[in-house]
C-alpha atoms as a PDB file:
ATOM      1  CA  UNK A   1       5.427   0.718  -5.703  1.00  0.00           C
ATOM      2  CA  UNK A   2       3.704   0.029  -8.848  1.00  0.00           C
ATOM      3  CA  UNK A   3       0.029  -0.298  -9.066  1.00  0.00           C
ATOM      4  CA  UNK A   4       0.882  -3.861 -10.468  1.00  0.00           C
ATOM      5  CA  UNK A   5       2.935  -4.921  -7.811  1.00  0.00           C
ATOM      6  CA  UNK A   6       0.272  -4.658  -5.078  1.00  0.00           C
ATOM      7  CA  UNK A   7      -2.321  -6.105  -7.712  1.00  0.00           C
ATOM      8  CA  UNK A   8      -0.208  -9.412  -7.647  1.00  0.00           C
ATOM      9  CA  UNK A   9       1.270  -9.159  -4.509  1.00  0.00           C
ATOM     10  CA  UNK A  10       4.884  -8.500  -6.134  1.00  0.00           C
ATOM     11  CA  UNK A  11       6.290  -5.381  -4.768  1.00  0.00           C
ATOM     12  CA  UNK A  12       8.468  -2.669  -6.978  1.00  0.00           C
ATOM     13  CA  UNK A  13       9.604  -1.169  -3.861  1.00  0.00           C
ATOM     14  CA  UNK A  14      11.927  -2.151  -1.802  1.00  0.00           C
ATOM     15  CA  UNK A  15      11.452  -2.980   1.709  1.00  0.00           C
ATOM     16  CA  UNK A  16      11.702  -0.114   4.240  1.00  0.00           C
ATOM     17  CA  UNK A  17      11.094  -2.232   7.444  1.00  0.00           C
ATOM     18  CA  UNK A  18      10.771  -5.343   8.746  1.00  0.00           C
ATOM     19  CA  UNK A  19       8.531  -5.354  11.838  1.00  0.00           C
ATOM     20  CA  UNK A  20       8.174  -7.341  15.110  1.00  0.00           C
ATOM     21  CA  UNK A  21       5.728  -9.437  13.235  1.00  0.00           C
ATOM     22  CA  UNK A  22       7.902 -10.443  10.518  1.00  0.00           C
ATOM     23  CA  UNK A  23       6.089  -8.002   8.341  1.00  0.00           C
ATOM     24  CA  UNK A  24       8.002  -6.169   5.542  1.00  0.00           C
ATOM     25  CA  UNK A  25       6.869  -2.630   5.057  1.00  0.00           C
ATOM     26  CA  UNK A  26       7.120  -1.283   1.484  1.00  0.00           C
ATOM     27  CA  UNK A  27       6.548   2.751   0.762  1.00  0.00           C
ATOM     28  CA  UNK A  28       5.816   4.057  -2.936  1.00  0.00           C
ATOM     29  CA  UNK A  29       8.784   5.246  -4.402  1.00  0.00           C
ATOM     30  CA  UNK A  30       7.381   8.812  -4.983  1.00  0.00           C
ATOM     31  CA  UNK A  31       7.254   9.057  -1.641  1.00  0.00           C
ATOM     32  CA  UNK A  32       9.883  11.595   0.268  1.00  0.00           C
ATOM     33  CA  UNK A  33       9.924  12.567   3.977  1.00  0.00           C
ATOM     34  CA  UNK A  34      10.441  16.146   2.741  1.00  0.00           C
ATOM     35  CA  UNK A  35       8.507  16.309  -0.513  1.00  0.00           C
ATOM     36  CA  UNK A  36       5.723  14.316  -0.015  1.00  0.00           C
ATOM     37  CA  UNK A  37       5.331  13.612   3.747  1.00  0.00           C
ATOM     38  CA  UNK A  38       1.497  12.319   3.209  1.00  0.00           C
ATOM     39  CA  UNK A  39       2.446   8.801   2.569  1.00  0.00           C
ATOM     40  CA  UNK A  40       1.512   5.126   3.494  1.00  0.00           C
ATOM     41  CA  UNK A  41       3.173   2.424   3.635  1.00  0.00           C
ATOM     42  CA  UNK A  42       1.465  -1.200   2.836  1.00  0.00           C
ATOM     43  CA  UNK A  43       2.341  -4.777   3.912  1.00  0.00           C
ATOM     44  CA  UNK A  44       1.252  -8.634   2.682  1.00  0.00           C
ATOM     45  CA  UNK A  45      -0.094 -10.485   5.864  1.00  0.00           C
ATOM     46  CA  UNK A  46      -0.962 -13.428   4.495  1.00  0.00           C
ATOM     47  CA  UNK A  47      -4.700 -12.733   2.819  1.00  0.00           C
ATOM     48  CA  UNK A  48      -5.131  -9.201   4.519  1.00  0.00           C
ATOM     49  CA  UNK A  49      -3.093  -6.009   3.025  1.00  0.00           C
ATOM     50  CA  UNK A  50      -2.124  -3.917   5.872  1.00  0.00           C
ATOM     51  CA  UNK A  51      -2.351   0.026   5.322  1.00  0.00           C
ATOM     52  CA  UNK A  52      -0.549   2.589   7.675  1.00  0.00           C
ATOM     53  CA  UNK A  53       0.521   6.300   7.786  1.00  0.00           C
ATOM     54  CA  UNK A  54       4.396   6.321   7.203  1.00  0.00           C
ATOM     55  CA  UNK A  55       4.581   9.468   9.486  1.00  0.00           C
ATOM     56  CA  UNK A  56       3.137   7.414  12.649  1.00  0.00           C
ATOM     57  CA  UNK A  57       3.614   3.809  11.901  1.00  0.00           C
ATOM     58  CA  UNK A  58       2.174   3.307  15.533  1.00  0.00           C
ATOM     59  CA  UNK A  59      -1.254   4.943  15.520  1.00  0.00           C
ATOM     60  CA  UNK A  60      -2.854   1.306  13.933  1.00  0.00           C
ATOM     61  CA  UNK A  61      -2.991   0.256  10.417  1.00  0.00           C
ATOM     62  CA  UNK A  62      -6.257  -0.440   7.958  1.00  0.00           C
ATOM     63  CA  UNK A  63      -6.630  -4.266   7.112  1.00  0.00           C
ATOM     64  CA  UNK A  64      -8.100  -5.154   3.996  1.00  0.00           C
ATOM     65  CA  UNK A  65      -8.565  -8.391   1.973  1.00  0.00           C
ATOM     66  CA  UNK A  66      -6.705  -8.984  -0.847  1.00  0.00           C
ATOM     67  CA  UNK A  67     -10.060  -8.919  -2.902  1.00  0.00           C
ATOM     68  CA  UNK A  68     -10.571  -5.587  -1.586  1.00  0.00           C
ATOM     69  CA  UNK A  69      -7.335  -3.666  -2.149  1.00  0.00           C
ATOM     70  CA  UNK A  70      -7.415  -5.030  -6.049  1.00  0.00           C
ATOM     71  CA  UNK A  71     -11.042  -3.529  -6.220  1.00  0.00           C
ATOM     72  CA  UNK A  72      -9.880  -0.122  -4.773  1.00  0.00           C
ATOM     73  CA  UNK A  73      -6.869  -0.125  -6.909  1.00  0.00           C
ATOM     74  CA  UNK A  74      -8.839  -0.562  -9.884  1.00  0.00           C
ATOM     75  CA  UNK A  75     -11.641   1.862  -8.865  1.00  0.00           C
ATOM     76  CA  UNK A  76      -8.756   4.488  -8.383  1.00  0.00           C
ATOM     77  CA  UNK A  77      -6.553   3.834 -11.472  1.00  0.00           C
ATOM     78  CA  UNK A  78     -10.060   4.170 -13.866  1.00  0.00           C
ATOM     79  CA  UNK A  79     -10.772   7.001 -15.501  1.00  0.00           C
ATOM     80  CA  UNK A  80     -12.942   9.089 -13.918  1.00  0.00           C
ATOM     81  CA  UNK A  81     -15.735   8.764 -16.986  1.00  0.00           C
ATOM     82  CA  UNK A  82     -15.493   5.054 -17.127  1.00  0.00           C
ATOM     83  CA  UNK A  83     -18.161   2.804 -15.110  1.00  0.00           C
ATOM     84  CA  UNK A  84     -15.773   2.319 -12.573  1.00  0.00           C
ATOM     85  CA  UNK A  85     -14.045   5.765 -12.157  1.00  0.00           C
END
């Protein structure tokens, strides 16, 4: 899912599961069970992003505010010599 996508809350990805809670689950695309098994998977809950380990979707998920994830997307997509990175 692109870096854009979970900026605006538009997901790239397509959804991988819809939970008891309504929730759809979306999982980066470079993400393979085989490949790259160290993956997350993120969902839109209204004003709280949901973070969870794809391998073991039921050992509890990370909430953060929208305000939060952008923040954390931005401090990770910076170069690391820029004020932010």
């Amino acid at each position: 899912m692109g870096r854009e996508g979970l900026m605006t809350g538009r997901f790239e990805a397509p959804v991988i599961e819809v939970d008891e809670r309504g929730l759809a689950w979306h999982r980066s695309s470079r993400c393979h069970p085989t490949t790259e098994p160290k993956c997350t998977e993120v969902a839109l809950d209204g004003k709280i992003v949901r973070v969870r380990d794809a391998k073991s979707t039921q050992s509890g998920e990370l909430h953060v505010s929208r305000t939060g994830w952008r923040a954390l997307l931005r401090r990770l997509s910076a170069p690391l010599d820029s004020p932010e990175g």
